[in-house]
PDB file of N, CA and C in Angstrom:
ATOM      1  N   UNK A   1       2.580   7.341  -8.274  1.00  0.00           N
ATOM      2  CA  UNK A   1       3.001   6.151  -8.984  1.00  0.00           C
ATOM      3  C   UNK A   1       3.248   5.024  -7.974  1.00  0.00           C
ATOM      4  N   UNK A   2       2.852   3.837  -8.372  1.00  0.00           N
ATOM      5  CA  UNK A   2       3.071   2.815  -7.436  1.00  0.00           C
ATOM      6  C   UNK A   2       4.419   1.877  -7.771  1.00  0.00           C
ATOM      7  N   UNK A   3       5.132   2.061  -7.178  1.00  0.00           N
ATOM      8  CA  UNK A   3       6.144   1.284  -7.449  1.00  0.00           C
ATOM      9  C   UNK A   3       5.978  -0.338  -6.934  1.00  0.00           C
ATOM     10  N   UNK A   4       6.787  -1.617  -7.763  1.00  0.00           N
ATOM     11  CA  UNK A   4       6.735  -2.786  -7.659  1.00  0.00           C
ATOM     12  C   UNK A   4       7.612  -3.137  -8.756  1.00  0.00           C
ATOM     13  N   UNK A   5       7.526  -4.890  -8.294  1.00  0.00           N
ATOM     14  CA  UNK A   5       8.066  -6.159  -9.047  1.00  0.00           C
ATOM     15  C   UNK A   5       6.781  -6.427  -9.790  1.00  0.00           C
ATOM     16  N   UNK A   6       6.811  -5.640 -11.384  1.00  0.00           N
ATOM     17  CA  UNK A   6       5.519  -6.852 -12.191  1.00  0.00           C
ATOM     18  C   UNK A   6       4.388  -6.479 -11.581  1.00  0.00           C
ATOM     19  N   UNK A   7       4.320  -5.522 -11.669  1.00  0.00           N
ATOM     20  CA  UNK A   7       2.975  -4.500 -11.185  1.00  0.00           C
ATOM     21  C   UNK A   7       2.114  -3.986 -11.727  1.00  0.00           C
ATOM     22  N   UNK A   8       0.677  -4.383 -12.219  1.00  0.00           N
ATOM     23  CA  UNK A   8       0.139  -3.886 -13.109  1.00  0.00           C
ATOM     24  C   UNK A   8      -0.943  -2.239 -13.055  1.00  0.00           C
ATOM     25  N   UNK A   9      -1.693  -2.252 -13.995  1.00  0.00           N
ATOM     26  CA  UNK A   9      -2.860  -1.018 -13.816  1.00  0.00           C
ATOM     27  C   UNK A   9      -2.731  -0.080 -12.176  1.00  0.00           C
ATOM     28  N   UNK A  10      -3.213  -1.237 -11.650  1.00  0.00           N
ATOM     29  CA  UNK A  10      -3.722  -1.180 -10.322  1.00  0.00           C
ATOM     30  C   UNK A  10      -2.990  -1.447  -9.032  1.00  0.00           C
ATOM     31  N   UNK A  11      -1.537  -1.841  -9.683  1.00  0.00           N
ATOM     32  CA  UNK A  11      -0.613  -1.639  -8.159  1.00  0.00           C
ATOM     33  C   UNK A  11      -0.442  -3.770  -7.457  1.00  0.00           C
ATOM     34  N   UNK A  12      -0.926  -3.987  -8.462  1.00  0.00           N
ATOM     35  CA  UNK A  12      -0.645  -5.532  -8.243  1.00  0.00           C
ATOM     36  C   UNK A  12       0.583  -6.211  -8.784  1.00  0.00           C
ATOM     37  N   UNK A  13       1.450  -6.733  -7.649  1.00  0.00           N
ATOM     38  CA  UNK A  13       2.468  -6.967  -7.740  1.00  0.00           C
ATOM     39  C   UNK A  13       2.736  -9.140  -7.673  1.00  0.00           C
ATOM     40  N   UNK A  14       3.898  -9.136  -8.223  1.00  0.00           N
ATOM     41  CA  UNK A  14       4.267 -10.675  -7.925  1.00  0.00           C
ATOM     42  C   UNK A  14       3.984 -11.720  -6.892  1.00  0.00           C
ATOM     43  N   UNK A  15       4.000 -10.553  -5.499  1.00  0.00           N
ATOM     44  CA  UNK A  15       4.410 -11.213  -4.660  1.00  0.00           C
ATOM     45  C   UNK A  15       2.686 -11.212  -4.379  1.00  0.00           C
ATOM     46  N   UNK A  16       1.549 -10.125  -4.225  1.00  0.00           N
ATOM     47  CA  UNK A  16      -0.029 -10.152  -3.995  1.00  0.00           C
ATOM     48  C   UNK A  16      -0.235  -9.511  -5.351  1.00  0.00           C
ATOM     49  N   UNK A  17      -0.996 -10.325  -5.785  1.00  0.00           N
ATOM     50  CA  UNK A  17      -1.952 -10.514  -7.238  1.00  0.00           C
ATOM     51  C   UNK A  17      -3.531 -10.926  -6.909  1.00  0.00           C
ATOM     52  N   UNK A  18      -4.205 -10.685  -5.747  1.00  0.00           N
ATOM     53  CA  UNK A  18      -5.445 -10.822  -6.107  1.00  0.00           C
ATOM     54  C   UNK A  18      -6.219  -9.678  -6.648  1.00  0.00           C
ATOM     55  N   UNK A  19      -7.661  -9.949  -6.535  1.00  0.00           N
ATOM     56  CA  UNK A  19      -8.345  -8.804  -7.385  1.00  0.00           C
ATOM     57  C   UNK A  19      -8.546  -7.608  -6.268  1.00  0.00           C
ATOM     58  N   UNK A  20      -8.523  -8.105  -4.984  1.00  0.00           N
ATOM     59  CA  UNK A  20      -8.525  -6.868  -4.103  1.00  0.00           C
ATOM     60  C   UNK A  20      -6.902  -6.395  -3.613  1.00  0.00           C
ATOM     61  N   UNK A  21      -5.837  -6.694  -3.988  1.00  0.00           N
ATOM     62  CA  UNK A  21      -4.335  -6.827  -3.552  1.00  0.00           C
ATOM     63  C   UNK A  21      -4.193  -5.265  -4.693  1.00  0.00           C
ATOM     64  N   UNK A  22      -4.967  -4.070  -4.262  1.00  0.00           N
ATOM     65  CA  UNK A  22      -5.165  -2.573  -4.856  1.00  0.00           C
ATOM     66  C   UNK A  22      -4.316  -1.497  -4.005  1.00  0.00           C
ATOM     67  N   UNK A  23      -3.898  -1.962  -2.682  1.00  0.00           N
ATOM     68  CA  UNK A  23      -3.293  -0.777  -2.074  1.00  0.00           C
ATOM     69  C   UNK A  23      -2.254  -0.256  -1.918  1.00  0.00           C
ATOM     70  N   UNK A  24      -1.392   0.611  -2.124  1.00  0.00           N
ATOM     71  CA  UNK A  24      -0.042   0.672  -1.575  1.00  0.00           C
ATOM     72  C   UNK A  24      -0.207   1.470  -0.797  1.00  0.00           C
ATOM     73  N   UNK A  25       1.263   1.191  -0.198  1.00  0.00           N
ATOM     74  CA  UNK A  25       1.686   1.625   1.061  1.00  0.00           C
ATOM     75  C   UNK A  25       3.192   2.474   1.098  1.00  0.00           C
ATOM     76  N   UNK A  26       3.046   3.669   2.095  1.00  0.00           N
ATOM     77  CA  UNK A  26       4.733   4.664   1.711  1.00  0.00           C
ATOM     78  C   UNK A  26       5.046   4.384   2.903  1.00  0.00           C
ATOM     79  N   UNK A  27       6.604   4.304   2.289  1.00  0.00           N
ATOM     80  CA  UNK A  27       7.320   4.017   3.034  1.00  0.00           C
ATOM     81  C   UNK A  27       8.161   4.967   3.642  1.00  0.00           C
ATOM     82  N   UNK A  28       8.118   4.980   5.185  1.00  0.00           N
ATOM     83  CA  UNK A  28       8.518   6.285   5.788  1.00  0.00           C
ATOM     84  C   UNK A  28      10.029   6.978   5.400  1.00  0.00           C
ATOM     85  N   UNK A  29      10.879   6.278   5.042  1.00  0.00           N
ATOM     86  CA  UNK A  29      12.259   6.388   4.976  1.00  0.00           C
ATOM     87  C   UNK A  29      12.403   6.870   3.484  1.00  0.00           C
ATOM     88  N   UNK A  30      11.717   6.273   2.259  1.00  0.00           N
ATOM     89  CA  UNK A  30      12.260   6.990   0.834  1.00  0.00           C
ATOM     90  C   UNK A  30      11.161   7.586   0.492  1.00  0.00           C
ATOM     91  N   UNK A  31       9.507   7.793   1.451  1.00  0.00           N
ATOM     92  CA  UNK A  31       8.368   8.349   1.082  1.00  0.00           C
ATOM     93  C   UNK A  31       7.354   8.143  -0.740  1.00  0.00           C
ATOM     94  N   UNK A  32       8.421   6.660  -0.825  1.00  0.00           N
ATOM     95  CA  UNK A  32       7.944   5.986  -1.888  1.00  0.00           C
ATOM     96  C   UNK A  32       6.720   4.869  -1.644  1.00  0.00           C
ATOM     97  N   UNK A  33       5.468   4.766  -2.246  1.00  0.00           N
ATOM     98  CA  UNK A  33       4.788   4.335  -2.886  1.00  0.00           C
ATOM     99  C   UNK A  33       4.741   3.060  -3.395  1.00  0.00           C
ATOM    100  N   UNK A  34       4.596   1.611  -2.413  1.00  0.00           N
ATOM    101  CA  UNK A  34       5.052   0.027  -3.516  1.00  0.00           C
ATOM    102  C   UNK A  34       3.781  -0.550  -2.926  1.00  0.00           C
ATOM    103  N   UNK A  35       3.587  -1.508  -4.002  1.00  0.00           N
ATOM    104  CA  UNK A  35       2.725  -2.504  -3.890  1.00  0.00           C
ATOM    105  C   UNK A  35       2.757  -3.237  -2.896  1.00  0.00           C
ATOM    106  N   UNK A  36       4.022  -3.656  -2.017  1.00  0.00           N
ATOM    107  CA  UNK A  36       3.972  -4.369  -0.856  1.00  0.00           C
ATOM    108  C   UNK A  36       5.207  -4.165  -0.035  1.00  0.00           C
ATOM    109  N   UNK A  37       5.646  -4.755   0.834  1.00  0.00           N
ATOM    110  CA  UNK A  37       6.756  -4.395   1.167  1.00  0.00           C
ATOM    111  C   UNK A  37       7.934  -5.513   1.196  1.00  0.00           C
ATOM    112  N   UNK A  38       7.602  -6.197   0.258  1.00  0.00           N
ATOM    113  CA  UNK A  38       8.617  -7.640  -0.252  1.00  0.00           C
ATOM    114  C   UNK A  38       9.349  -6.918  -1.396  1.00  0.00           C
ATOM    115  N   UNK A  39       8.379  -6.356  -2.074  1.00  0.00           N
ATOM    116  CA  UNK A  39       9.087  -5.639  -3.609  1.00  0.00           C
ATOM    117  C   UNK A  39       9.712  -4.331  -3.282  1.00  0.00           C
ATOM    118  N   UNK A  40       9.295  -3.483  -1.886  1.00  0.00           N
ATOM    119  CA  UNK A  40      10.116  -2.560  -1.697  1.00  0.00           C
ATOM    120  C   UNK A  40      11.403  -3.004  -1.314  1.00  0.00           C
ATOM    121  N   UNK A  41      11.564  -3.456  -0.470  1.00  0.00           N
ATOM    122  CA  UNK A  41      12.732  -4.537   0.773  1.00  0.00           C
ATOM    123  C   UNK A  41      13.497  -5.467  -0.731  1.00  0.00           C
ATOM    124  N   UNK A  42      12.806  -5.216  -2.208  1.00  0.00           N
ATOM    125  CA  UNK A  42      13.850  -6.043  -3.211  1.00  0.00           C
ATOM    126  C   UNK A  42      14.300  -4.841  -3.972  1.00  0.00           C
ATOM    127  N   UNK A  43      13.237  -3.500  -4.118  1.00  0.00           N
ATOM    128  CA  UNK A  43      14.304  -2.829  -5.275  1.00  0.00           C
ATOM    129  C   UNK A  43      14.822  -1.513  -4.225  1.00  0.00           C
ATOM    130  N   UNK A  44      15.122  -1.512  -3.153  1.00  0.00           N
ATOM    131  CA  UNK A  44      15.476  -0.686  -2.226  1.00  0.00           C
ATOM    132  C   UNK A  44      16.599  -1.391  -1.598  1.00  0.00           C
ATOM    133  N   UNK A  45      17.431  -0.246  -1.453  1.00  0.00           N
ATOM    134  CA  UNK A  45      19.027  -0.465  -0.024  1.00  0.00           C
ATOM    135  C   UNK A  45      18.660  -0.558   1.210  1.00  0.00           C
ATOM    136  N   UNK A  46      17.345  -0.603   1.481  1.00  0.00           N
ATOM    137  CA  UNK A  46      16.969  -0.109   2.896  1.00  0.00           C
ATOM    138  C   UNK A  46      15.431  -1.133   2.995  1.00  0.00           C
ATOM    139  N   UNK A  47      15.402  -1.104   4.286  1.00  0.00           N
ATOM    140  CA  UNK A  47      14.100  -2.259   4.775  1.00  0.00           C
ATOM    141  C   UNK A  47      13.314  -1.075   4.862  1.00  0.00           C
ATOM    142  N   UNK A  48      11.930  -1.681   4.302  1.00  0.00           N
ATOM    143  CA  UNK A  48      10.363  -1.034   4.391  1.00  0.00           C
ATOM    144  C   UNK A  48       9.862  -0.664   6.003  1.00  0.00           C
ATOM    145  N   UNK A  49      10.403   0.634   5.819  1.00  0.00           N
ATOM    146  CA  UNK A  49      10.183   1.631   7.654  1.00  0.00           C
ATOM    147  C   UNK A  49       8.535   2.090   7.531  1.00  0.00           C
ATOM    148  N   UNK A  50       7.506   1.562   8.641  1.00  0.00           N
ATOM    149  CA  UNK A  50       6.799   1.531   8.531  1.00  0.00           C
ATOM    150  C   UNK A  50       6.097   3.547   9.088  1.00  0.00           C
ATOM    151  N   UNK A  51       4.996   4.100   9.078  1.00  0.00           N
ATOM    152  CA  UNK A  51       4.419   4.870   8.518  1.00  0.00           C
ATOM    153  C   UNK A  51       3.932   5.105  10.402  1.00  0.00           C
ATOM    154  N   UNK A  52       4.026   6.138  10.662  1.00  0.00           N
ATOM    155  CA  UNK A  52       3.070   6.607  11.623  1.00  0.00           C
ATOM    156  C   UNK A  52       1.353   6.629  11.296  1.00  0.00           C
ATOM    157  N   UNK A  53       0.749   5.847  11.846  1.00  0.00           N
ATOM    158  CA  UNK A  53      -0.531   5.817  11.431  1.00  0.00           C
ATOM    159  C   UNK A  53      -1.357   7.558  11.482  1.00  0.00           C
ATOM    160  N   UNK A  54      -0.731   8.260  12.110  1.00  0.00           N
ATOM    161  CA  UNK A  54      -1.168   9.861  11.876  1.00  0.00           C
ATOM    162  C   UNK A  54      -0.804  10.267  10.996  1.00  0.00           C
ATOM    163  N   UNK A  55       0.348  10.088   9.996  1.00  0.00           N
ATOM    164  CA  UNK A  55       0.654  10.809   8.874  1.00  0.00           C
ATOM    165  C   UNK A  55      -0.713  10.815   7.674  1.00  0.00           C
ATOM    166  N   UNK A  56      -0.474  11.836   7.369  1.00  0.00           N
ATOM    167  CA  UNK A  56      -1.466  12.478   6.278  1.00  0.00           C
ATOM    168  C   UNK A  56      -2.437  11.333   5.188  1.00  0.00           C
ATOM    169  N   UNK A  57      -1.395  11.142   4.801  1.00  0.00           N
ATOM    170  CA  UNK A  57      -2.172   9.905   3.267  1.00  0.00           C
ATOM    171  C   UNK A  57      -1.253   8.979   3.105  1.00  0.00           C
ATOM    172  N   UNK A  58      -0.847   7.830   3.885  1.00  0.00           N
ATOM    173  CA  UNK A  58       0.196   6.620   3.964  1.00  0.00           C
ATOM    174  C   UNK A  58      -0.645   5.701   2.826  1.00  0.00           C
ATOM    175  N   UNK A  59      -1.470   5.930   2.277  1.00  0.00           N
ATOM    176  CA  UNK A  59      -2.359   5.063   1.835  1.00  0.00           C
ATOM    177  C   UNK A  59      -2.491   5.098   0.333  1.00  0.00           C
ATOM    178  N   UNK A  60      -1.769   4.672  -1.018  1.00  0.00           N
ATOM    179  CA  UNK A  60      -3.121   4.862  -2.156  1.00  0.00           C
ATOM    180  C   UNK A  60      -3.799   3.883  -2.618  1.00  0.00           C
ATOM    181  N   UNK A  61      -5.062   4.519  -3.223  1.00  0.00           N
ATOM    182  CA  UNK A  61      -5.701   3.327  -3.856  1.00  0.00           C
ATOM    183  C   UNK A  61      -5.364   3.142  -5.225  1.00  0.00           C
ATOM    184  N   UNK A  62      -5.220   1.472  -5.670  1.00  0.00           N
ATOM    185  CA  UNK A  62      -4.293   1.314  -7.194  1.00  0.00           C
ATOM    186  C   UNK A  62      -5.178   1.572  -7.823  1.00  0.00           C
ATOM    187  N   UNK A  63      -6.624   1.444  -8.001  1.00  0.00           N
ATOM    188  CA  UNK A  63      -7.639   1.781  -8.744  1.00  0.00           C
ATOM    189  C   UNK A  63      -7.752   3.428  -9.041  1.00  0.00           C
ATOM    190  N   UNK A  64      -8.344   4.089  -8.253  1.00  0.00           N
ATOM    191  CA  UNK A  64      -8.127   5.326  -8.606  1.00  0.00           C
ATOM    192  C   UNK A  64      -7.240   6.516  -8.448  1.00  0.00           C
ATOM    193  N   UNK A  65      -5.939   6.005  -7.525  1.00  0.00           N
ATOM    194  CA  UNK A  65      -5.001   6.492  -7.292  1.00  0.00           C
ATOM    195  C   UNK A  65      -4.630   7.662  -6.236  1.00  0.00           C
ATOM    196  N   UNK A  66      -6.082   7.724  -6.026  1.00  0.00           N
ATOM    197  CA  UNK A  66      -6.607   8.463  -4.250  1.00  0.00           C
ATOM    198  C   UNK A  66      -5.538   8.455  -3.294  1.00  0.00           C
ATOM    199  N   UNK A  67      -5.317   9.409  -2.463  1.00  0.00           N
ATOM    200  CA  UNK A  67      -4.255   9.145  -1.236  1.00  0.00           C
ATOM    201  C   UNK A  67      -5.190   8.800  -0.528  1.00  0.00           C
ATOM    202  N   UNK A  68      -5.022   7.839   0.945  1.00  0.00           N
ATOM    203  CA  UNK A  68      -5.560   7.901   1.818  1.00  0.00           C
ATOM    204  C   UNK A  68      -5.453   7.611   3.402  1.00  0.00           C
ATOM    205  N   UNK A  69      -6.088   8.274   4.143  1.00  0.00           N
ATOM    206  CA  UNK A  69      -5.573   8.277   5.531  1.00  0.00           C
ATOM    207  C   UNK A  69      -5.702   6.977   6.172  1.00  0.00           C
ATOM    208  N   UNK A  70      -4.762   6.748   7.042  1.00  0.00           N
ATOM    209  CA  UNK A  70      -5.212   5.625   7.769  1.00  0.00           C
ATOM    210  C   UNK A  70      -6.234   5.309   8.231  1.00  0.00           C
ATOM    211  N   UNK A  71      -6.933   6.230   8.597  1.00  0.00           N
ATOM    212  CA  UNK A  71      -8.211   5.623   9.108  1.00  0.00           C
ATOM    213  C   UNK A  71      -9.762   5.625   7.968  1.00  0.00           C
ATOM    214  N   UNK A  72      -9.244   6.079   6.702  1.00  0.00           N
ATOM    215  CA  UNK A  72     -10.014   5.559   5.842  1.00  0.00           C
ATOM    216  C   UNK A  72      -9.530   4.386   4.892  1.00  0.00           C
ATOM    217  N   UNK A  73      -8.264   3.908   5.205  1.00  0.00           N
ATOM    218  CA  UNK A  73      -7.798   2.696   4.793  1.00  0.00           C
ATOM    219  C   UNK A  73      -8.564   1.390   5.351  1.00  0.00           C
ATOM    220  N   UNK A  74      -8.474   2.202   6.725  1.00  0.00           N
ATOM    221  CA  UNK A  74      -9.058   1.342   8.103  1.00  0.00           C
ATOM    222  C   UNK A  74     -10.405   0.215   7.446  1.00  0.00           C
ATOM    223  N   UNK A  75     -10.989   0.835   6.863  1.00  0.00           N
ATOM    224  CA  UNK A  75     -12.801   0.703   6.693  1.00  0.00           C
ATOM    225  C   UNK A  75     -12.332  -0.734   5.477  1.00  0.00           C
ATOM    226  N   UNK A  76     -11.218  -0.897   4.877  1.00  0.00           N
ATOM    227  CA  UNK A  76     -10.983  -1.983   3.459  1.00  0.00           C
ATOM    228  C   UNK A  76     -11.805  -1.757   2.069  1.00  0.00           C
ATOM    229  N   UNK A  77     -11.926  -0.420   2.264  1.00  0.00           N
ATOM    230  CA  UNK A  77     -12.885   0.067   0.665  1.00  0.00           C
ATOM    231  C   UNK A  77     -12.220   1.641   0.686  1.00  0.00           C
ATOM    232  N   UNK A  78     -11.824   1.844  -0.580  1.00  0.00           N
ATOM    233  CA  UNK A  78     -11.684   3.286  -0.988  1.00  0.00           C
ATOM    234  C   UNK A  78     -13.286   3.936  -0.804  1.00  0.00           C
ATOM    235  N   UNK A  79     -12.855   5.067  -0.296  1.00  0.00           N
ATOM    236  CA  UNK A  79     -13.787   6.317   0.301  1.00  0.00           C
ATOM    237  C   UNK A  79     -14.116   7.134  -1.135  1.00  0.00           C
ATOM    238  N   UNK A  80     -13.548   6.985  -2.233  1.00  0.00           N
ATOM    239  CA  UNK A  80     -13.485   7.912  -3.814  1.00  0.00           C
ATOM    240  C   UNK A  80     -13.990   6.890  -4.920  1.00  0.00           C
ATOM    241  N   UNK A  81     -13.514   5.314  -4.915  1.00  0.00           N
ATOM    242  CA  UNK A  81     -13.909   4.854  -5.959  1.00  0.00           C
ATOM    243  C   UNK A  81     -14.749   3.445  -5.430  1.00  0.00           C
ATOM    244  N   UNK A  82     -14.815   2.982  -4.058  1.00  0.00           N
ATOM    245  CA  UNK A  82     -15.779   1.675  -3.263  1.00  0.00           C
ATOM    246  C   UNK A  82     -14.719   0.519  -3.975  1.00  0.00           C
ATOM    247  N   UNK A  83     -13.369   0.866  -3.858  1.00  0.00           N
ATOM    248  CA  UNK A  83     -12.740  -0.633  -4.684  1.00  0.00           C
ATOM    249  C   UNK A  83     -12.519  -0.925  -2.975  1.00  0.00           C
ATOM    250  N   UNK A  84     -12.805  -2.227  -3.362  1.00  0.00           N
ATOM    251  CA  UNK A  84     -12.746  -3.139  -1.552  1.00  0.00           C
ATOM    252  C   UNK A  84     -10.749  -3.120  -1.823  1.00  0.00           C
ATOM    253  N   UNK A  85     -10.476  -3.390  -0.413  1.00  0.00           N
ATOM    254  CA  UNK A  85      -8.880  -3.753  -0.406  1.00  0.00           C
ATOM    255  C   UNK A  85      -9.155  -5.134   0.193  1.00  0.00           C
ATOM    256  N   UNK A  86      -7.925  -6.026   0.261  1.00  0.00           N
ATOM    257  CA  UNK A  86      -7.864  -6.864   1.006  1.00  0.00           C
ATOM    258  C   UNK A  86      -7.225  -7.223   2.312  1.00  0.00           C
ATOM    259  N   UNK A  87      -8.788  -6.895   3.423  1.00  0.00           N
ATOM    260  CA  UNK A  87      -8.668  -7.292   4.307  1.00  0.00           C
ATOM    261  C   UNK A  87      -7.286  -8.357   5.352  1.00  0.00           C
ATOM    262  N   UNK A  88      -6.708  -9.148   4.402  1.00  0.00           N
ATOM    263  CA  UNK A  88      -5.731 -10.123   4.935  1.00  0.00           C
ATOM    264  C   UNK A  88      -4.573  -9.137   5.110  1.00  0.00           C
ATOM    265  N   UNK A  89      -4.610  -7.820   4.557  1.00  0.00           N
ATOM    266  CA  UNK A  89      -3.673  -6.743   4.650  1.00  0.00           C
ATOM    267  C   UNK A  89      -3.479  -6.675   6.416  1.00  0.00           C
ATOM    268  N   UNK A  90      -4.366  -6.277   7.085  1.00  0.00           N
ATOM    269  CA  UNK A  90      -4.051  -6.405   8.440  1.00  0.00           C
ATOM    270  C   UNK A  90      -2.962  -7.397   8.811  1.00  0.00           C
ATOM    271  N   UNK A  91      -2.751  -8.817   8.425  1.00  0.00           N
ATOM    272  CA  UNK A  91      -2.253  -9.403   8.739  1.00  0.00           C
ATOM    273  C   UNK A  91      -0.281  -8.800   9.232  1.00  0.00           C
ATOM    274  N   UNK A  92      -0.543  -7.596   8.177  1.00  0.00           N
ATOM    275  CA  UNK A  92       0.982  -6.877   7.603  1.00  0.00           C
ATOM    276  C   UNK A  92       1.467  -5.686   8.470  1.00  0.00           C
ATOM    277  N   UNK A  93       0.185  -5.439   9.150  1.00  0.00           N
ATOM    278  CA  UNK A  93      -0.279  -3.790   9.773  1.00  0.00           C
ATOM    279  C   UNK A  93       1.487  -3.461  10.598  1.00  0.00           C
ATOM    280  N   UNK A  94       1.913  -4.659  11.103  1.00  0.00           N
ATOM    281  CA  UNK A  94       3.001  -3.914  12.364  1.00  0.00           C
ATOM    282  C   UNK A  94       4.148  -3.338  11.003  1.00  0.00           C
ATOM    283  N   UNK A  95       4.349  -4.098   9.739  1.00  0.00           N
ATOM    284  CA  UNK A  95       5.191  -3.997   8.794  1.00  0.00           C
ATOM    285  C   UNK A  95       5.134  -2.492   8.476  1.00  0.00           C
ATOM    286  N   UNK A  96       3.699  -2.106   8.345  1.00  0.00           N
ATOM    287  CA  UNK A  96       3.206  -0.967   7.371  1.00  0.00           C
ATOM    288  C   UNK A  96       3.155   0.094   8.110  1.00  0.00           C
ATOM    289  N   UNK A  97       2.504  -0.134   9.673  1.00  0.00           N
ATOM    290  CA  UNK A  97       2.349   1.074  10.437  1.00  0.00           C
ATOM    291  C   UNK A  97       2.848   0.501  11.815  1.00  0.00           C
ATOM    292  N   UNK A  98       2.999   2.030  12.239  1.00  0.00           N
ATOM    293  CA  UNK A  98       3.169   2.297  13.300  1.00  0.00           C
ATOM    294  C   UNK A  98       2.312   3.001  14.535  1.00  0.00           C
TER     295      UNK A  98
END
C-alpha cells in the first residue's frame, strides 16, 4: 500500500502529481511505503530516513505495485509493467537513499 496526502490509483500525491510521479519509496525507520517524502515527514513523528541502496525492494511501482530494487529503479521504467518514473526523482536521491 502506498501511503500519502491525496494519493490516488497510482501513488500520486499533492505534493508530485505528474503522470510519471508512480514511485514510492520506504522508509528505513517505519519500513512504510509513501508517495514522497513531504507527505511522509507530514503524517509521521519522525523525518523520512533514507534506504540503503542494497536493501532488497526500497522501491514500488504505483502502477503495478511491483517491489523494486534499486538498481532496477535506477533504469526510470518498471522492469514488470514499462511505466516510465520520473526521472527529476534523482533530484531527491540523497533524501531517499543512501
Amino acid at each position: 500500500m502506498i501511503l500519502g496526502i491525496e494519493t490516488d490509483v497510482c501513488g500520486r500525491c499533492t505534493h508530485y502529481h505528474n503522470e510519471n510521479d508512480i514511485a514510492a519509496l520506504q522508509c528505513n525507520q517505519c519500513k512504510q511505503y509513501y508517495a514522497c517524502f513531504k507527505c511522509h515527514d507530514q503524517m509521521c513523528d519522525h523525518r523520512f530516513v533514507p534506504m540503503n541502496t542494497e536493501n532488497s525492494k526500497p522501491v514500488m511501482c504505483g502502477k503495478c505495485k511491483n517491489f523494486l530494487t534499486y538498481e532496477q529503479y535506477q533504469q526510470y521504467k518498471c522492469p514488470f509493467c514499462l511505466a516510465s518514473f520520473n526521472p527529476r526523482c534523482a533530484l531527491h536521491k540523497n533524501i531517499y537513499f543512501k
